[in-house]
N, C-alpha and C. Protein backbone atom coordinates (compact mmCIF):
# COMPACT_ATOMS: atom_id res chain seq x y z
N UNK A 1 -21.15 -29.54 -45.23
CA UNK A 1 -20.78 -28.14 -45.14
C UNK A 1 -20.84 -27.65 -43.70
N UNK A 2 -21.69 -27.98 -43.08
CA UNK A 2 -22.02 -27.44 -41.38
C UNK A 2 -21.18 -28.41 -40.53
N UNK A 3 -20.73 -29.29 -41.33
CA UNK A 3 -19.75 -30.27 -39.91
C UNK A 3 -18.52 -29.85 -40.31
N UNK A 4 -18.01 -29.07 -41.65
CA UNK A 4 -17.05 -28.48 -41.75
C UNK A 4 -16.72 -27.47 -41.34
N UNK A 5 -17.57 -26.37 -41.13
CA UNK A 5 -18.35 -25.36 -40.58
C UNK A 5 -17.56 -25.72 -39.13
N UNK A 6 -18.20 -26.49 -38.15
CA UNK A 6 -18.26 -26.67 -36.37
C UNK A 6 -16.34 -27.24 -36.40
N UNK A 7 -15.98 -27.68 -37.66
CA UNK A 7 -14.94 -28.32 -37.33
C UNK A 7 -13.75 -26.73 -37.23
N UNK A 8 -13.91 -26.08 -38.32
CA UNK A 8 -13.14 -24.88 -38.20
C UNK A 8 -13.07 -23.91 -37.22
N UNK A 9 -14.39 -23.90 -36.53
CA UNK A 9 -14.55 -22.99 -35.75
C UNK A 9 -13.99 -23.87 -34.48
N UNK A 10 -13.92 -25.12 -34.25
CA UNK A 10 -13.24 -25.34 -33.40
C UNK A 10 -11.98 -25.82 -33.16
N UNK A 11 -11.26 -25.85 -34.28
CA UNK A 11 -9.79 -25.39 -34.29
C UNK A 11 -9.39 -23.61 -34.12
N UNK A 12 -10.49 -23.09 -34.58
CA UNK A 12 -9.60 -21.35 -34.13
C UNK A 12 -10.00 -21.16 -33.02
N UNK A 13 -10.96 -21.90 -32.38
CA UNK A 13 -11.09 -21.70 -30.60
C UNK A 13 -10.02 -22.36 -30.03
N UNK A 14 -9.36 -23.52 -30.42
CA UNK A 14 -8.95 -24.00 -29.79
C UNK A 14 -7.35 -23.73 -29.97
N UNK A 15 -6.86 -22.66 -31.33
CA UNK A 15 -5.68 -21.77 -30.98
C UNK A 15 -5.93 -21.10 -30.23
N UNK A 16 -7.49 -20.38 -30.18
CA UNK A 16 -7.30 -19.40 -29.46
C UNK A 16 -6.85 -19.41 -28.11
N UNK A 17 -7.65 -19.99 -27.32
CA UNK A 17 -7.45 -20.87 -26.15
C UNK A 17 -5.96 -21.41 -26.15
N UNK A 18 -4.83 -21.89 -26.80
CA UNK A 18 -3.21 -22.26 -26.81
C UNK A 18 -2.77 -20.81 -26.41
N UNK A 19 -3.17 -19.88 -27.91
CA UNK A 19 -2.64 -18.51 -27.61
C UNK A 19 -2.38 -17.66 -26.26
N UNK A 20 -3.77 -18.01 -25.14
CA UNK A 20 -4.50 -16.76 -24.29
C UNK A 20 -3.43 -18.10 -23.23
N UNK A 21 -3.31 -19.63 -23.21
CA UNK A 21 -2.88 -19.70 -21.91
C UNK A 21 -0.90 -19.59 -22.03
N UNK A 22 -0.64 -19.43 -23.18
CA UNK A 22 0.87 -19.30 -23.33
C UNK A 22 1.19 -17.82 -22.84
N UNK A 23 0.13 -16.67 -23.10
CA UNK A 23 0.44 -15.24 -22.85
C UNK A 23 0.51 -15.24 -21.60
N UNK A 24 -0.74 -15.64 -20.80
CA UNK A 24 -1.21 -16.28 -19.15
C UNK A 24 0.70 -16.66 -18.88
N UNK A 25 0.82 -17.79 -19.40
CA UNK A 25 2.52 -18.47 -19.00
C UNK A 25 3.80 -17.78 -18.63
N UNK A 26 3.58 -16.86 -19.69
CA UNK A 26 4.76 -15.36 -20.05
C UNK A 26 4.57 -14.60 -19.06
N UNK A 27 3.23 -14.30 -18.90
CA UNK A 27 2.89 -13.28 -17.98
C UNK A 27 3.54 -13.84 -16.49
N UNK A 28 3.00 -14.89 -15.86
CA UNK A 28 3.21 -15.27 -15.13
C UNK A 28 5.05 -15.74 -15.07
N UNK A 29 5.76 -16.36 -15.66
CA UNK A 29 6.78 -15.96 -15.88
C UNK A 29 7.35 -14.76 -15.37
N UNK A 30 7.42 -13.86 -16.33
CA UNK A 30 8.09 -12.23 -16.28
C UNK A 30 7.76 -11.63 -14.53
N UNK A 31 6.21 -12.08 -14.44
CA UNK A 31 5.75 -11.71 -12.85
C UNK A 31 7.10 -12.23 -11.41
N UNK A 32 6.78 -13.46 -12.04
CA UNK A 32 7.75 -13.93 -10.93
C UNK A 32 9.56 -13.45 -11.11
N UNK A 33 9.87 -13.38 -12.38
CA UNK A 33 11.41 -12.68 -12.13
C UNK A 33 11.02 -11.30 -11.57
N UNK A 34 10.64 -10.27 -11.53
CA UNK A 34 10.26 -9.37 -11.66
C UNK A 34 10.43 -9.40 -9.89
N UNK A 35 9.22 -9.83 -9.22
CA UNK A 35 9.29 -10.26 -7.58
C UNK A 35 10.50 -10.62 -7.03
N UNK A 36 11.43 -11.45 -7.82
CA UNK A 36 12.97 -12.58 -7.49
C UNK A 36 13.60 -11.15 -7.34
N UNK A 37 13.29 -10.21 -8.86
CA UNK A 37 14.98 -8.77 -8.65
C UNK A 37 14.37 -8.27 -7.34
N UNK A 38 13.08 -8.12 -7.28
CA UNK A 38 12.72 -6.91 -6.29
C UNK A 38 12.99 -7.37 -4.85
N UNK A 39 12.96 -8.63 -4.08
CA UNK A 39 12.65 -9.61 -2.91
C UNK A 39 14.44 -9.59 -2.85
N UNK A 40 15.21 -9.57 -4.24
CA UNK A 40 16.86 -9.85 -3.62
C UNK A 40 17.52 -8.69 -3.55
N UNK A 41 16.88 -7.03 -3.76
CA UNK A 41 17.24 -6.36 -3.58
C UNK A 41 17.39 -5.44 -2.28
N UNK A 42 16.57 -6.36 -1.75
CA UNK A 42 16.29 -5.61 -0.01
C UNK A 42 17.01 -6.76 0.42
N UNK A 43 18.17 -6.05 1.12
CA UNK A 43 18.99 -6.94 1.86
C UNK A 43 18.95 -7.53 3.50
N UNK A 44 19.55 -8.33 3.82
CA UNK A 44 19.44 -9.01 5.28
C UNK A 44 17.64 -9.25 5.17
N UNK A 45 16.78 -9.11 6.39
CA UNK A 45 15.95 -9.57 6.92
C UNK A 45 14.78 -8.88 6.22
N UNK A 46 14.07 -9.50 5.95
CA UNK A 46 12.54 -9.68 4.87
C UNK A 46 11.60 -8.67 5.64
N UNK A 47 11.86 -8.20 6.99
CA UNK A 47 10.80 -7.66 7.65
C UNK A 47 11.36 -6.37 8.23
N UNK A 48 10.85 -5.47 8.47
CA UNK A 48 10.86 -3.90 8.65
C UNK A 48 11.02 -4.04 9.81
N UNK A 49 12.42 -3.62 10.94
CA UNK A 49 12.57 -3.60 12.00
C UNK A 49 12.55 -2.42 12.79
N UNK A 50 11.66 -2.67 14.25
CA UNK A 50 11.93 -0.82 14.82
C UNK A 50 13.33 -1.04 15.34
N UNK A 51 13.30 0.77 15.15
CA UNK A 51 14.87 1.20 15.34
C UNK A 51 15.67 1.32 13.70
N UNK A 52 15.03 0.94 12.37
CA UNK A 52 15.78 0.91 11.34
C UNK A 52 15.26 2.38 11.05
N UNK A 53 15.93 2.50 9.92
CA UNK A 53 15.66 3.68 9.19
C UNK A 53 14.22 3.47 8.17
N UNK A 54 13.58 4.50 7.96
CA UNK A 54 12.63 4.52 7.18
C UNK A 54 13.00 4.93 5.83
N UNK A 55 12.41 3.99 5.11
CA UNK A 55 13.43 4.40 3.38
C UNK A 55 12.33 5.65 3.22
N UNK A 56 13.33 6.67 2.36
CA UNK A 56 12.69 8.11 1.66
C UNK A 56 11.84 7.32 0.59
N UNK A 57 11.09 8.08 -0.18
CA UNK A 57 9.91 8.09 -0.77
C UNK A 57 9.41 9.07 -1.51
N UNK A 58 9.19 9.51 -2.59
CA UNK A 58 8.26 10.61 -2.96
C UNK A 58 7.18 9.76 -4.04
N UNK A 59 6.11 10.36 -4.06
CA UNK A 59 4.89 9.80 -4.29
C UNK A 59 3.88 10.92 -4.59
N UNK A 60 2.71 10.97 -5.29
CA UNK A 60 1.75 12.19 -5.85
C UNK A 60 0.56 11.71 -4.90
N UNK A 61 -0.37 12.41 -4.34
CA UNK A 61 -1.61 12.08 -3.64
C UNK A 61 -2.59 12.97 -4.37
N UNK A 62 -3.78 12.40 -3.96
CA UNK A 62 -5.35 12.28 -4.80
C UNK A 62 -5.19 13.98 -5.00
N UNK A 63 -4.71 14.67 -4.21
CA UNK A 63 -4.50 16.08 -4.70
C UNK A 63 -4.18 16.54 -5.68
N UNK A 64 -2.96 16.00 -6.20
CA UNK A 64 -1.48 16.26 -7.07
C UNK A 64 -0.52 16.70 -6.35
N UNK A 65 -0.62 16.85 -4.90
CA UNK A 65 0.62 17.13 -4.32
C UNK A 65 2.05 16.02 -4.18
N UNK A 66 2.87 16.64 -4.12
CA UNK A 66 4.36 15.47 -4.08
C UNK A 66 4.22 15.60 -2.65
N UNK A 67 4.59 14.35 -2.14
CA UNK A 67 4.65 13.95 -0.70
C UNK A 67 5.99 13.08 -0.73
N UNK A 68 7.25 14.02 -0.18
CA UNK A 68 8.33 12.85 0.59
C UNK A 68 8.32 13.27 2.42
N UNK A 69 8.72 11.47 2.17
CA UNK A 69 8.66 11.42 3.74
C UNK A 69 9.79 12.23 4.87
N UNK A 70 10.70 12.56 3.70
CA UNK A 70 11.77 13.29 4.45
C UNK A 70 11.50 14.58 4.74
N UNK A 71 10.66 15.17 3.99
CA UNK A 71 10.27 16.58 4.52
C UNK A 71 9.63 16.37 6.02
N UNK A 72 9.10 15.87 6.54
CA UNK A 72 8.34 15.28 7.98
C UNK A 72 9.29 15.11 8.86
N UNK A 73 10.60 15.39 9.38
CA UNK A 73 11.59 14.74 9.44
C UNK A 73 11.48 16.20 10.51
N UNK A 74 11.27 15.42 12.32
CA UNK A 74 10.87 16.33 13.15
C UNK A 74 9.27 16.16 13.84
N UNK A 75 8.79 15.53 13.03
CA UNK A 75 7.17 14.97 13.12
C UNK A 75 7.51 13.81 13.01
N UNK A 76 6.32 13.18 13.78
CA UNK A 76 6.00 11.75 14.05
C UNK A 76 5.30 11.89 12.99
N UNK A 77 5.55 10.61 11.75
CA UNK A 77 4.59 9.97 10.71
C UNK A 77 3.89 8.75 10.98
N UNK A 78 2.48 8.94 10.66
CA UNK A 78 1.90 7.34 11.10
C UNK A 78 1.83 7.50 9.04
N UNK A 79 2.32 5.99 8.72
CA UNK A 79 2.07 5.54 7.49
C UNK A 79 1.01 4.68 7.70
N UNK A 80 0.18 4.27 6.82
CA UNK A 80 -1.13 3.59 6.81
C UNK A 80 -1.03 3.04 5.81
N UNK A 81 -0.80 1.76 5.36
CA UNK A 81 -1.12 0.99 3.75
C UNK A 81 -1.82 -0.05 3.32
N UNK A 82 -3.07 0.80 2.54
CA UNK A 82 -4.79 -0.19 2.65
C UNK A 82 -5.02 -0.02 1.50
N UNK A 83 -5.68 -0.55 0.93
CA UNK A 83 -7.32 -0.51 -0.62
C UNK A 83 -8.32 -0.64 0.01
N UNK A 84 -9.32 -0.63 -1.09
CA UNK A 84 -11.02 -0.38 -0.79
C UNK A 84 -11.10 -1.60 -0.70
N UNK A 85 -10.99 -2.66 -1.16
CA UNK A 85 -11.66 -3.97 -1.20
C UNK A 85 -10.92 -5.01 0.18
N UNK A 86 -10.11 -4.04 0.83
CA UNK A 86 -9.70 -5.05 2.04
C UNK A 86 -10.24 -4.65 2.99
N UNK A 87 -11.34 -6.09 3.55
CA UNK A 87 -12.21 -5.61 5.00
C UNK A 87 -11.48 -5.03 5.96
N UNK A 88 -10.67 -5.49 6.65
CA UNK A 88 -9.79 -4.56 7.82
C UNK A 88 -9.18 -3.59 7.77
N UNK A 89 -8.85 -3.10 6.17
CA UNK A 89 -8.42 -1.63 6.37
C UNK A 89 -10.21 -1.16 6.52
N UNK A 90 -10.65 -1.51 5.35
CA UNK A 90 -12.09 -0.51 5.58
C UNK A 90 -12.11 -0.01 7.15
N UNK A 91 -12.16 -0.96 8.18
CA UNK A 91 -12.31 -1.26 9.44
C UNK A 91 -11.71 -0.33 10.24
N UNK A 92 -10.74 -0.17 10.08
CA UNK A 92 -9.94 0.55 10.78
C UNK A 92 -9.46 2.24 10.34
N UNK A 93 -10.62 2.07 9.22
CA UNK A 93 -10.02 3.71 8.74
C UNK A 93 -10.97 5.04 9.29
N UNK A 94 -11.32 4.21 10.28
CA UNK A 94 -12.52 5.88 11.07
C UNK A 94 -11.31 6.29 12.07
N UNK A 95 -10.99 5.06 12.38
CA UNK A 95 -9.50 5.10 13.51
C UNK A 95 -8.98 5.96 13.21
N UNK A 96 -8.11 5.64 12.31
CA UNK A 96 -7.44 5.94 11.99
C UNK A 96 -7.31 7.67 11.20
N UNK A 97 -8.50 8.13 10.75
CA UNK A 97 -8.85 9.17 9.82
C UNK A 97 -9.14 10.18 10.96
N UNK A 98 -9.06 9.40 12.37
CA UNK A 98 -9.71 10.37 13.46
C UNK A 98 -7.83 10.54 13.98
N UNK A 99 -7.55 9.84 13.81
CA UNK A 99 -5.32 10.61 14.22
C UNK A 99 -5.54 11.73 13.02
N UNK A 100 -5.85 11.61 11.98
CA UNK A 100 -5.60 12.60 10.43
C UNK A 100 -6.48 13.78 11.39
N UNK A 101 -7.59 13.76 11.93
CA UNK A 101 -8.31 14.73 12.15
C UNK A 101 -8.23 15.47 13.70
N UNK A 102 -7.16 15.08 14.27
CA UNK A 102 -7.08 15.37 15.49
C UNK A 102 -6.16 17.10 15.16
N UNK A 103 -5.34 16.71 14.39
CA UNK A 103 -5.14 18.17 14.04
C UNK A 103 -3.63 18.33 14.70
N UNK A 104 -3.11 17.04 15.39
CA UNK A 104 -1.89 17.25 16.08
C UNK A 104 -0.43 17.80 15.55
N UNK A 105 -0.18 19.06 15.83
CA UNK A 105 0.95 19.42 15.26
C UNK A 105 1.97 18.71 14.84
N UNK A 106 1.91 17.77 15.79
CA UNK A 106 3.72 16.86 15.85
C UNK A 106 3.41 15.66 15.41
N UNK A 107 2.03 15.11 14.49
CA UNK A 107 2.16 14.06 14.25
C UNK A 107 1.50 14.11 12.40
N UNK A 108 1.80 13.70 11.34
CA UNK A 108 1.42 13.25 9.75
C UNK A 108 0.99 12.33 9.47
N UNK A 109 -0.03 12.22 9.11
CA UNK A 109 -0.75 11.06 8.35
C UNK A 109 -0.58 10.87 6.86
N UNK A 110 -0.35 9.49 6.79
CA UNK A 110 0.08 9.58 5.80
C UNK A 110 -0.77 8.54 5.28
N UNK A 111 -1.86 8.51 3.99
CA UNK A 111 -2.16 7.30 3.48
C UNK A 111 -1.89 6.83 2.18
N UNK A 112 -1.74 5.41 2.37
CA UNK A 112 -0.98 5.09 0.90
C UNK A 112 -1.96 3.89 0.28
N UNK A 113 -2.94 4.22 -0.48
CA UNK A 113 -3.72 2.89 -0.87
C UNK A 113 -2.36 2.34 -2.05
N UNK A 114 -2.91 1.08 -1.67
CA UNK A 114 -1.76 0.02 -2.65
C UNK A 114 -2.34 -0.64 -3.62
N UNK A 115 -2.08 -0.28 -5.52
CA UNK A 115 -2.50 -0.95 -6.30
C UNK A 115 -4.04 -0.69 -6.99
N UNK A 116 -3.87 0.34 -6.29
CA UNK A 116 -5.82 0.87 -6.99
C UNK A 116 -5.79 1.65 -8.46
N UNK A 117 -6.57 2.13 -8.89
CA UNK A 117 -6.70 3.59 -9.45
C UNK A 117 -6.76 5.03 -9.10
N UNK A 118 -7.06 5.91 -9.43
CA UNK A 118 -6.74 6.60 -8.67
C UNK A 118 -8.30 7.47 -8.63
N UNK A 119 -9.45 6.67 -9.70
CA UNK A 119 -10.93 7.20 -9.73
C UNK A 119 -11.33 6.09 -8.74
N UNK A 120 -11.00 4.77 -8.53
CA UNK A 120 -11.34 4.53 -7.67
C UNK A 120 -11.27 4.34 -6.18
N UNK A 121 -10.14 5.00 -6.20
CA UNK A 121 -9.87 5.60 -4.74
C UNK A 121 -10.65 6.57 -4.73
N UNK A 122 -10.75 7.88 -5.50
CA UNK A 122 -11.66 8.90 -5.24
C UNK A 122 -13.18 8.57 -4.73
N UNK A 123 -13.59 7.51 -5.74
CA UNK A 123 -15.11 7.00 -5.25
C UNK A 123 -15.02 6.63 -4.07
N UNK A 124 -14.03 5.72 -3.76
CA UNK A 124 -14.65 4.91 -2.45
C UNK A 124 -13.88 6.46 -1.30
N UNK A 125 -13.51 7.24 -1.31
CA UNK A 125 -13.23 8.04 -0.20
C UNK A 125 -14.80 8.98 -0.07
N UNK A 126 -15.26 9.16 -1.33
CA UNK A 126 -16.22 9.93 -1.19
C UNK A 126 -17.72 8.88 -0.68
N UNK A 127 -17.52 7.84 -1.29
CA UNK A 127 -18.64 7.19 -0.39
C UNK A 127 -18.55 6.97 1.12
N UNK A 128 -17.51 7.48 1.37
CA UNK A 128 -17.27 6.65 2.79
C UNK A 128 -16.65 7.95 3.57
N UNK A 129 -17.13 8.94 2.96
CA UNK A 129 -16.96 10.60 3.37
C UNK A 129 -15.87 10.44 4.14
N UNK A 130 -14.18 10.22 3.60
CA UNK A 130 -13.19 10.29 3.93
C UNK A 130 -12.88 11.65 3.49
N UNK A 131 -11.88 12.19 4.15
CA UNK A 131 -11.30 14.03 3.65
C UNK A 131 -10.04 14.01 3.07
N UNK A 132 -9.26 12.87 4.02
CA UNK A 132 -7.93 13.10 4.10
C UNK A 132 -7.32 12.63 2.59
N UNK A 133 -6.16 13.26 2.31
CA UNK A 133 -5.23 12.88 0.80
C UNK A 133 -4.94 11.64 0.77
N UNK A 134 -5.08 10.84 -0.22
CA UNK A 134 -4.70 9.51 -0.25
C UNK A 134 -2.88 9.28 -0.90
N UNK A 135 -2.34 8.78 -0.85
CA UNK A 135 -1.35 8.61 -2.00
C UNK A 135 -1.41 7.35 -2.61
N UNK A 136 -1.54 7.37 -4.11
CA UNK A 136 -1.79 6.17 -4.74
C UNK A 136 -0.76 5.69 -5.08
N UNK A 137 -0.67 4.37 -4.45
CA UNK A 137 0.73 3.94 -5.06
C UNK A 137 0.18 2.06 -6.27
N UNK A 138 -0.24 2.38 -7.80
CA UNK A 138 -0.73 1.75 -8.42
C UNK A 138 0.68 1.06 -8.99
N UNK A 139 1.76 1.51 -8.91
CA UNK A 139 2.98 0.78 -9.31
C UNK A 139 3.42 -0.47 -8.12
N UNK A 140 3.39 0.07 -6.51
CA UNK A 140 4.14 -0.75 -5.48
C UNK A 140 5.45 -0.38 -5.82
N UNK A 141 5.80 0.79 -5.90
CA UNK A 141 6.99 1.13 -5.48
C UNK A 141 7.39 1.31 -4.28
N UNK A 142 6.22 2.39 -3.67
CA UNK A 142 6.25 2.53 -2.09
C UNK A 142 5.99 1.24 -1.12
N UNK A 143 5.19 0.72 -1.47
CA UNK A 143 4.69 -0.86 -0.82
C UNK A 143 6.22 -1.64 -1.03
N UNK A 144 6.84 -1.27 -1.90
CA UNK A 144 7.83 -2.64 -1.89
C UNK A 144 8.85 -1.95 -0.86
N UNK A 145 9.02 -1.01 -1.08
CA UNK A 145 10.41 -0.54 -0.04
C UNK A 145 10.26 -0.56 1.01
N UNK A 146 8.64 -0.46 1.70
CA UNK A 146 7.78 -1.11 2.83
C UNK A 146 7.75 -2.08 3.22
N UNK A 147 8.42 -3.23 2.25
CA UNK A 147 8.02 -4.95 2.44
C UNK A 147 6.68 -5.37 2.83
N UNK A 148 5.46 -4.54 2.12
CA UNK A 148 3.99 -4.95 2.32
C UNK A 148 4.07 -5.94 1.57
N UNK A 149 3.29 -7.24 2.44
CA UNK A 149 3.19 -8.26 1.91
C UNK A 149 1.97 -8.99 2.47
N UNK A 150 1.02 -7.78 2.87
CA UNK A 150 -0.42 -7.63 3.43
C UNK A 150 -1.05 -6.65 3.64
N UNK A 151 -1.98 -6.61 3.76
CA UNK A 151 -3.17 -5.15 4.35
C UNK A 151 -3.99 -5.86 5.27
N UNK A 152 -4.23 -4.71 6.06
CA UNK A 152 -3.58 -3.06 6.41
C UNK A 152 -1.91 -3.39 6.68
N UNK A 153 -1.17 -2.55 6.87
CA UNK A 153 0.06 -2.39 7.47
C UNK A 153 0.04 -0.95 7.91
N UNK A 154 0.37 -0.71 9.01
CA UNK A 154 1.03 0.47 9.96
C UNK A 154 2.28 0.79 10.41
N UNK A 155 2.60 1.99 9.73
CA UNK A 155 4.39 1.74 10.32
C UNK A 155 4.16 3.41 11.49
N UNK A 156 4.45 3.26 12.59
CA UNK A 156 4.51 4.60 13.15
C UNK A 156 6.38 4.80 13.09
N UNK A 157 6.05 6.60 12.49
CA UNK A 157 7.84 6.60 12.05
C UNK A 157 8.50 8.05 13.32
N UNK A 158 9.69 8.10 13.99
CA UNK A 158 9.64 9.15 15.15
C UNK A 158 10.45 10.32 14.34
N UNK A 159 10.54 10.97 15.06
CA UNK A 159 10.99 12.55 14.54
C UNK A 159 12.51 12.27 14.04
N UNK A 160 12.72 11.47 14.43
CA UNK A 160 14.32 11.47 13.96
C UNK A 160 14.18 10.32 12.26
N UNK A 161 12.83 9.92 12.20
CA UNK A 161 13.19 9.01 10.74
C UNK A 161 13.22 7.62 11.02
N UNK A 162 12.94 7.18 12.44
CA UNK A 162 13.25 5.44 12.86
C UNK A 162 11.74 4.94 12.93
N UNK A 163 11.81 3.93 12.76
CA UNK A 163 10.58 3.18 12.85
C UNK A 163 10.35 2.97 14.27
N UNK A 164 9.44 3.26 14.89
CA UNK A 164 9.17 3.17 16.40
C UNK A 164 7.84 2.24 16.66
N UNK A 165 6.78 2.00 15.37
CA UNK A 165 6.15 0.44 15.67
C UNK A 165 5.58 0.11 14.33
N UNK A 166 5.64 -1.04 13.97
CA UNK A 166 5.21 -1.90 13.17
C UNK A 166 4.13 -2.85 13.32
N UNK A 167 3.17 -2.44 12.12
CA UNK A 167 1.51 -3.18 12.77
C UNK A 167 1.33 -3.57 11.74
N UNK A 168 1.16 -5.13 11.32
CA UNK A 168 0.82 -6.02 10.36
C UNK A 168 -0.72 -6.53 10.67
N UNK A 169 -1.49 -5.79 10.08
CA UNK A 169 -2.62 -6.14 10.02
C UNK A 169 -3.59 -4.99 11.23
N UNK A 170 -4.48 -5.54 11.17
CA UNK A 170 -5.60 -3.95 11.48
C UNK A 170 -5.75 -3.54 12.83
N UNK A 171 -5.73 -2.47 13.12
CA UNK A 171 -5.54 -1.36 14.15
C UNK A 171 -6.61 -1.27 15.01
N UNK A 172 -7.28 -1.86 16.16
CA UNK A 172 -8.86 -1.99 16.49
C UNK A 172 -8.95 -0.47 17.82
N UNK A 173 -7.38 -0.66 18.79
CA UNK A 173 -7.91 0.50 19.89
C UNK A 173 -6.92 1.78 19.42
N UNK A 174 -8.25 2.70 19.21
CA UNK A 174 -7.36 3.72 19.39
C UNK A 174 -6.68 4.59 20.42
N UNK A 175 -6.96 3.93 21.69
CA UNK A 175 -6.25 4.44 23.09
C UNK A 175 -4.58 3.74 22.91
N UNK A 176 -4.07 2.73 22.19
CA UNK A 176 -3.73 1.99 22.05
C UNK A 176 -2.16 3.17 20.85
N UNK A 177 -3.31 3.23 19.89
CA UNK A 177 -2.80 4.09 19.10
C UNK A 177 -2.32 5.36 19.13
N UNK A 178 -3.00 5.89 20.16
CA UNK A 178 -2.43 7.18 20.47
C UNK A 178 -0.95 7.11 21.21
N UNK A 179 -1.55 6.22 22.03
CA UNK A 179 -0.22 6.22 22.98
C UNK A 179 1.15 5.21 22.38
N UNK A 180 1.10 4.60 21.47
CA UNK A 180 2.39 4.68 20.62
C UNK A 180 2.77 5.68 19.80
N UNK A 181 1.86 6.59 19.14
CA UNK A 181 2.25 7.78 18.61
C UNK A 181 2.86 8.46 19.83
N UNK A 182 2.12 8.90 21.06
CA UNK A 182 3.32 9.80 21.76
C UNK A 182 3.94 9.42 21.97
N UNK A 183 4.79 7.92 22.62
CA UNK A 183 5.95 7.41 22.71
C UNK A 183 6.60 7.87 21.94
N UNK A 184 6.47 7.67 20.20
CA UNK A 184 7.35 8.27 19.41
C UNK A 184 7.91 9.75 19.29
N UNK A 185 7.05 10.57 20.13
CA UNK A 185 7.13 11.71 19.79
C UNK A 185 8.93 12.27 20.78
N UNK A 186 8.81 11.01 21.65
CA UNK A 186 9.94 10.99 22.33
C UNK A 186 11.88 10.06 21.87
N UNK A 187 12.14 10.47 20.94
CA UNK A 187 12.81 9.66 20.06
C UNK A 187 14.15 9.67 21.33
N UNK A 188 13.90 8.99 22.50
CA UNK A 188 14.95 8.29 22.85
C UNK A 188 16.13 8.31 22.65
């Protein structure tokens, strides 16, 4: 009775286990077409060039406010795109939160955590006594039209809507930073 017992129970573990890695299969599947439509829909070159246009955007931040990038249009935008669990944004966000706090008329901060929640964005801003609005982007809608395909990423955008610098990966001087923001402020 008990070896019949161990024998049953380890045939329904061991559908179970068929079941959980075929869903795993599907999943993974559907994932990758899913990446193929999105990767062949951005045309020519895989990487965000300065001098291109900055794709529009609207998006909700930790506020509830709607944020498109086209309203900014006249202002220099610094875009910022990080999560809590990546060391070099952590790193770079006093930097960076100190452009948000400078107060500069002619320049928008913009932050876009990628793929979070949106309670846990709240926590980690409040542990880490951040002020500024986050925009959560938990879909990667905004990240994809970005071609983030890492964190941090920095796009500084100029008054006219062009990308004026592109920063793959984390931001250390902010003397550095400032002074590509005013460059931009000069849209050439």
């Amino acid at each position: 009775m008990k070896v019949r017992y161990l024998k049953s129970n380890r045939i329904q573990f061991r559908r179970i286990v068929t079941i959980l890695i075929v869903v795993v299969a599907l999943i993974a599947v559907a994932w990758t077409i899913v990446q193929s439509n999105q990767s062949s829909q951005h045309s020519g070159s895989s990487k965000i060039e300065v001098g291109a246009a900055a794709p529009d955007f609207v998006a909700t931040n930790t506020e509830g406010q709607q944020v498109r990038l086209a309203e900014y249009r006249g202002k220099v935008v610094l875009i910022n795109f990080w999560a809590s669990w990546c060391k070099p944004c952590v790193r770079e966000m006093p930097l960076i939160h100190s452009v948000f706090q400078s107060k500069d008329n002619d320049i928008e901060t913009l932050f876009i955590n990628v793929g979070e929640a949106k309670g846990t964005v709240n926590e980690f801003m409040k542990e880490q006594q951040f002020t500024f609005p986050v925009i959560i982007d938990v879909t990667g809608k905004v990240s994809s039209l970005y071609r983030i395909t890492g964190l941090p990423a920095t796009f500084i955008i100029d008054k006219t809507g062009r990308f004026r610098k592109v920063v793959l990966g984390e931001v250390t001087d902010y003397t550095l930073l400032r002074t590509w923001l005013e460059a931009a402020k000069d849209p050439r």
